[in-house]
Protein backbone atom coordinates (compact mmCIF):
# COMPACT_ATOMS: atom_id res chain seq x y z
CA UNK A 1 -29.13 35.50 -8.62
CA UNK A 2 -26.01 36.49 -10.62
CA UNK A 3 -22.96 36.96 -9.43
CA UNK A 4 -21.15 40.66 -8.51
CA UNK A 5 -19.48 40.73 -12.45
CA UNK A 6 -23.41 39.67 -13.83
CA UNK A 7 -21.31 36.31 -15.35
CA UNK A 8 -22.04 33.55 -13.24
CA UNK A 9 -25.11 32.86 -10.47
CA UNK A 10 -24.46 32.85 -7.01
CA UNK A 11 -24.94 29.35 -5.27
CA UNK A 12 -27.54 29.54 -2.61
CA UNK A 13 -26.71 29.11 1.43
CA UNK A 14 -28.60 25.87 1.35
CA UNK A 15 -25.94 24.44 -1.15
CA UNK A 16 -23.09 25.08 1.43
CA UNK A 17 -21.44 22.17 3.57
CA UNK A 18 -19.84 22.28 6.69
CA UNK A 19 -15.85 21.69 5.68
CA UNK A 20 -16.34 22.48 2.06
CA UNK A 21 -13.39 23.99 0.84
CA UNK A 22 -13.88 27.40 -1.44
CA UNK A 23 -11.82 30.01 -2.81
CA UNK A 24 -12.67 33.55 -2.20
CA UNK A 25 -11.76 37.16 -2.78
CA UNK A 26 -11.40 39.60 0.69
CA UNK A 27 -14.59 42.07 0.33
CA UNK A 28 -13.96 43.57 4.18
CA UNK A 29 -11.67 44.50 6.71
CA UNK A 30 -12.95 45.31 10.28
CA UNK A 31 -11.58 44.82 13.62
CA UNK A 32 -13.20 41.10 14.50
CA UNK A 33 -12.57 39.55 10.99
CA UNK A 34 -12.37 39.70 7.50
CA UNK A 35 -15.89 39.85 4.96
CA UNK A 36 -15.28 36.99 1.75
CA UNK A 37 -16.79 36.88 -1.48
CA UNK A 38 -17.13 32.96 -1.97
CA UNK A 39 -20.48 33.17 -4.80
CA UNK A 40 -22.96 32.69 -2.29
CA UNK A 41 -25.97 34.93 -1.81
CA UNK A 42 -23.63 36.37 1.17
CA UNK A 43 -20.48 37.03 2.00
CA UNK A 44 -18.83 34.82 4.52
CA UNK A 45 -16.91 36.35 8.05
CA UNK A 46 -13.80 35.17 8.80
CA UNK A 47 -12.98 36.15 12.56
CA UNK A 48 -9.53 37.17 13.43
CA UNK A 49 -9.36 33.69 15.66
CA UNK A 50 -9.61 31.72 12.08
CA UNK A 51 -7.46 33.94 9.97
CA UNK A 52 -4.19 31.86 10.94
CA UNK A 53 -3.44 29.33 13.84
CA UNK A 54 -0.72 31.68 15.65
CA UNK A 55 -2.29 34.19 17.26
CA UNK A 56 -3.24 37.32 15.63
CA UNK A 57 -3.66 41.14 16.65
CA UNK A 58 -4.41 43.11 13.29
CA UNK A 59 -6.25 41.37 10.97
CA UNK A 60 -4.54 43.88 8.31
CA UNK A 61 -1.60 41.67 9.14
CA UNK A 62 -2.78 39.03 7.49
CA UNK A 63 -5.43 40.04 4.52
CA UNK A 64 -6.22 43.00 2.83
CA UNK A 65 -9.32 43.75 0.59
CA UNK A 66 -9.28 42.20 -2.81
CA UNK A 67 -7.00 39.30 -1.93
CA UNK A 68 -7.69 35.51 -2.58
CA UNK A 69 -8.36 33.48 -0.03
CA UNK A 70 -8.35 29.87 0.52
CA UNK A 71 -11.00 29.39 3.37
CA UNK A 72 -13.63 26.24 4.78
CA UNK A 73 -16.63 26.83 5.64
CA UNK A 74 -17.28 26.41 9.68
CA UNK A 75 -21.11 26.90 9.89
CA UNK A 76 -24.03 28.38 8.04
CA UNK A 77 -27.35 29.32 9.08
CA UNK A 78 -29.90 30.05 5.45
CA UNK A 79 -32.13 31.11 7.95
CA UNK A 80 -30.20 33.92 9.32
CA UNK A 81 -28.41 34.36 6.05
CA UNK A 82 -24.85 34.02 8.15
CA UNK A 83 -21.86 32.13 6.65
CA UNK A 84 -18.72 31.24 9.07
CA UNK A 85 -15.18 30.93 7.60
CA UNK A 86 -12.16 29.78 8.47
CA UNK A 87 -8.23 30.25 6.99
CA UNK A 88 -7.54 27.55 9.20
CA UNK A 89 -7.46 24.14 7.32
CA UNK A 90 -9.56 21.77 9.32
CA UNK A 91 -8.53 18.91 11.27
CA UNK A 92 -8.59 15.93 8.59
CA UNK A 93 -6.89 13.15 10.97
CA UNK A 94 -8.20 12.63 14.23
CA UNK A 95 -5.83 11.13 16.64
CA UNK A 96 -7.56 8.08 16.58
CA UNK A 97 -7.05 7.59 12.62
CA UNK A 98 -3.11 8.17 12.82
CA UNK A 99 -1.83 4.92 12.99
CA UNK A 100 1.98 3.49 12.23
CA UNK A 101 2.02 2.22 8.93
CA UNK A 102 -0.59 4.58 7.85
CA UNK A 103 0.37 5.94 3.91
CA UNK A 104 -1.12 9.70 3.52
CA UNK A 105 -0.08 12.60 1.45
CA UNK A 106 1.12 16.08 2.68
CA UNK A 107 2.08 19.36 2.03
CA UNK A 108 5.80 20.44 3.94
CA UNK A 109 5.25 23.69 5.64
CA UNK A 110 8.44 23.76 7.08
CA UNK A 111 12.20 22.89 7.03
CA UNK A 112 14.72 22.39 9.48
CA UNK A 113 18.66 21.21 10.07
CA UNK A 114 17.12 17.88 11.93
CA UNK A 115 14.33 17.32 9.19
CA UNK A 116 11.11 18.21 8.34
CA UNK A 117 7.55 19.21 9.19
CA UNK A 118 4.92 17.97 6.99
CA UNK A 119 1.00 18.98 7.35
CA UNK A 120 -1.03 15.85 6.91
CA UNK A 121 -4.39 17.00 7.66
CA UNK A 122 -3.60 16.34 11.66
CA UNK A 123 -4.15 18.99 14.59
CA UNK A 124 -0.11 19.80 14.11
CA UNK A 125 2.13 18.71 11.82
CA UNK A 126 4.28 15.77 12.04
CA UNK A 127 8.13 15.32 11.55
CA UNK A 128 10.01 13.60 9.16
CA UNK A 129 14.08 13.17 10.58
CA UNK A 130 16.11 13.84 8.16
CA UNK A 131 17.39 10.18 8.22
CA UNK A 132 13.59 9.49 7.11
CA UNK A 133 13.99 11.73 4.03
CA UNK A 134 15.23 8.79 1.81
CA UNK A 135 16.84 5.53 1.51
CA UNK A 136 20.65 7.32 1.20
CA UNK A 137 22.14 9.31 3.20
CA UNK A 138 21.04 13.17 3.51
CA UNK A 139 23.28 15.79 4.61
CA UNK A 140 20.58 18.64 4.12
CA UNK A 141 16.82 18.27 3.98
CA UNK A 142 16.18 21.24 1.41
CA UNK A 143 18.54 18.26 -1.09
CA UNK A 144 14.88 16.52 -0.60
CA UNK A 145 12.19 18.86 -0.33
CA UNK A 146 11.01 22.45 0.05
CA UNK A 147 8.48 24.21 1.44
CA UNK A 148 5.15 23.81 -0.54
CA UNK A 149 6.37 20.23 -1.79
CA UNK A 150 3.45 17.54 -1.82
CA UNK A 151 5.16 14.62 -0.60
CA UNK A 152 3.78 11.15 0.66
CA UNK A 153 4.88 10.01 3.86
CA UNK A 154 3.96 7.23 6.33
CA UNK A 155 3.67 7.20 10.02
CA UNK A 156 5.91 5.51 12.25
CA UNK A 157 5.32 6.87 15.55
CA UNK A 158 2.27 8.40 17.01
CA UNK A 159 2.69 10.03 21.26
CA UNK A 160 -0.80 11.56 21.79
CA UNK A 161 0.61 12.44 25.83
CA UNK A 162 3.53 14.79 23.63
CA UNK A 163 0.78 15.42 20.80
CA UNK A 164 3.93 13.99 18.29
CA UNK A 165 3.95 12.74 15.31
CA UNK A 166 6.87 10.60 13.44
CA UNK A 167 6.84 10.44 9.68
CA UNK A 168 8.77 8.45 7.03
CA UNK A 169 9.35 9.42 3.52
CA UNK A 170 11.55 6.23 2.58
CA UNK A 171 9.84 3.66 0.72
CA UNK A 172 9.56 0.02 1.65
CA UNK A 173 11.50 -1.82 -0.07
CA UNK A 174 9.33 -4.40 -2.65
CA UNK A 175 8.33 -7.77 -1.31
CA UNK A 176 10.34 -10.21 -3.21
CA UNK A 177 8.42 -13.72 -2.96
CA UNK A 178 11.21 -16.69 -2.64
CA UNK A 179 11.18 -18.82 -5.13
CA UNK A 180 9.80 -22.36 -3.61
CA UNK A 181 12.13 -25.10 -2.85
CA UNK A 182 12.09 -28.49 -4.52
CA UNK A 183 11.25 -30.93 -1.90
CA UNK A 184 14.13 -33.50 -1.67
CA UNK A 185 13.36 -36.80 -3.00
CA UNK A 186 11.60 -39.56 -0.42
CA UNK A 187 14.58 -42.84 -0.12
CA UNK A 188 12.31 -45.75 -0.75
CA UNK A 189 11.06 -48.38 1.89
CA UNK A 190 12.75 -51.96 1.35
CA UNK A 191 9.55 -52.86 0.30
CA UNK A 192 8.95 -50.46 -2.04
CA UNK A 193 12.34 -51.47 -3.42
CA UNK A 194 10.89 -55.18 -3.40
CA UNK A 195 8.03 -54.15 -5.36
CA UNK A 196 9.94 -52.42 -8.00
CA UNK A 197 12.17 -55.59 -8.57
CA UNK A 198 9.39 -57.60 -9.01
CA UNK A 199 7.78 -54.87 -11.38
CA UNK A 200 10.95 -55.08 -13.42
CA UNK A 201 11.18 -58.90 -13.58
CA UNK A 202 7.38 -59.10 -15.16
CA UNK A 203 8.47 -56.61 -17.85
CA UNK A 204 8.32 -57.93 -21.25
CA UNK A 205 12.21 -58.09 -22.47
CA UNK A 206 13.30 -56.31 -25.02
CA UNK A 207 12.98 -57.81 -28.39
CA UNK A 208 16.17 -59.86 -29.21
CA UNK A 209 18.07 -58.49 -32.79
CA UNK A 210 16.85 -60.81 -35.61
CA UNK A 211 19.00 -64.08 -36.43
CA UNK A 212 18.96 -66.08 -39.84
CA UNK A 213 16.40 -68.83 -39.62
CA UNK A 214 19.33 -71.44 -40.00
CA UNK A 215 20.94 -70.25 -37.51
CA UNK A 216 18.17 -70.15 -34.41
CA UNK A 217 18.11 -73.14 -32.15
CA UNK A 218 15.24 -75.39 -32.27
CA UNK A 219 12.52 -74.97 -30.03
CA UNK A 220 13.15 -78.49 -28.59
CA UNK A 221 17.18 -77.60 -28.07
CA UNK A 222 16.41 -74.45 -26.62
CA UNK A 223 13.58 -74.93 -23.95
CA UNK A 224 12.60 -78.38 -22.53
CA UNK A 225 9.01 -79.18 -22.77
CA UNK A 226 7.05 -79.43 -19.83
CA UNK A 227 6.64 -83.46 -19.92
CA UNK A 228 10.75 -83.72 -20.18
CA UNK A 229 10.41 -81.13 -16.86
CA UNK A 230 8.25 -83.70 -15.11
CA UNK A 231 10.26 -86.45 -15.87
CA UNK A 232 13.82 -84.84 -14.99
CA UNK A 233 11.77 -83.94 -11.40
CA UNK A 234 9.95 -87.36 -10.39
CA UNK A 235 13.71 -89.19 -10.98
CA UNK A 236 14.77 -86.83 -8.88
CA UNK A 237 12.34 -87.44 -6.07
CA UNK A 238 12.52 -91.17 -7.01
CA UNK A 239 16.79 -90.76 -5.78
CA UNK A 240 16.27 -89.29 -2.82
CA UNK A 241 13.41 -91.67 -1.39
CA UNK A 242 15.61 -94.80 -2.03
């Protein structure tokens, strides 16, 4: 079926989703609601009770025919060919899913002297104090952000009692990994000592600088032999018997 300008086909009820997100064009005004074009085979009704969270009493006070809409779909019934809208934007974060240290993005729908409010998808939106804005120091919020401003926060504080919420917009500083520490060197045992003296004693000595032929001692002169060894030792033993 093609759409109301003959250019594109209209998607059927059975391709809708509860909490899809469409853009629409106000066909309707009446009392209870407002009729939206959103290229299905129907229109869909937004009641007055969905046109805005505060409270409304003329739904001419909020839309007029021919104006675009940002709505979510609520329900739909292809059998009955009905389609329910909202202008509310669903919840997103359940209470149980807002957590401190959580990272999320946002949308600031408000500003204030003290900080401000930030719509993250939660049942209200949360507050970011205007020391939470930055790192420095902020003497006026609007020097941060304005209204409309995607911004990514995190949440610090969550009172479900007070329905609260406590935001952050500083970032945390980097995690700077210290550098590892060189582990002081062990003081050797007296035996390891020991055994690195003897090590050293059975090390071959270093090569002694060349001398002349005629001038080296003779291997006689400069070492005893081993029988003039035994000899020097059995007189000596000989000595101390008598």
């Amino acid at each position: 079926m093609e759409g109301p300008d003959g250019a594109a086909p209209r998607r059927s009820l059975e391709e809708l989703q509860v909490g899809q997100e469409l853009q629409g064009t106000v066909t309707k005004v009446e009392l209870f609601g407002a009729f939206v074009n959103i290229g299905a085979e129907r229109d869909g009704l937004v009641h007055i009770s969905n046109l805005r969270k505060e409270r409304v009493n003329r739904v001419e006070d909020v839309v007029a025919v021919g104006q675009a809409v940002q709505v979510w779909v609520s329900k739909v019934d292809p059998a009955s060919g009905r389609v329910e809208l909202t202008m509310v934007r669903p919840v997103l974060l359940k209470w149980a899913d807002l957590k401190p240290g959580l990272r999320i993005d946002g949308t600031v729908v408000k500003l204030e002297n003290f900080g401000a409010f930030v719509d993250v998808g939660a049942e209200r939106p949360g507050l970011v104090h205007v020391s939470e804005m930055s790192n420095d120091y902020v003497a006026n919020p609007a020097q941060i952000a304005k209204e409309g401003d995607k911004v990514s926060v995190t949440v610090l504080e969550v009172d479900r009692a007070k329905r609260q919420i406590r935001l952050t917009m500083k970032q945390a500083p980097e995690a700077v990994e210290p550098e590892p520490e060189e582990a002081p060197e062990a003081v050797p045992s007296a035996m390891e000592l020991a055994l690195r003296r003897a090590m050293a004693g059975t090390e071959s000595p270093e090569p002694a600088a060349t001398v002349p032929n005629d001038e080296k001692p003779s291997a006689a002169k400069s070492k005893p032999t081993r029988r003039v060894q035994e000899d020097i030792l059995a007189r000596t033993l000989r000595q101390r018997i008598k």
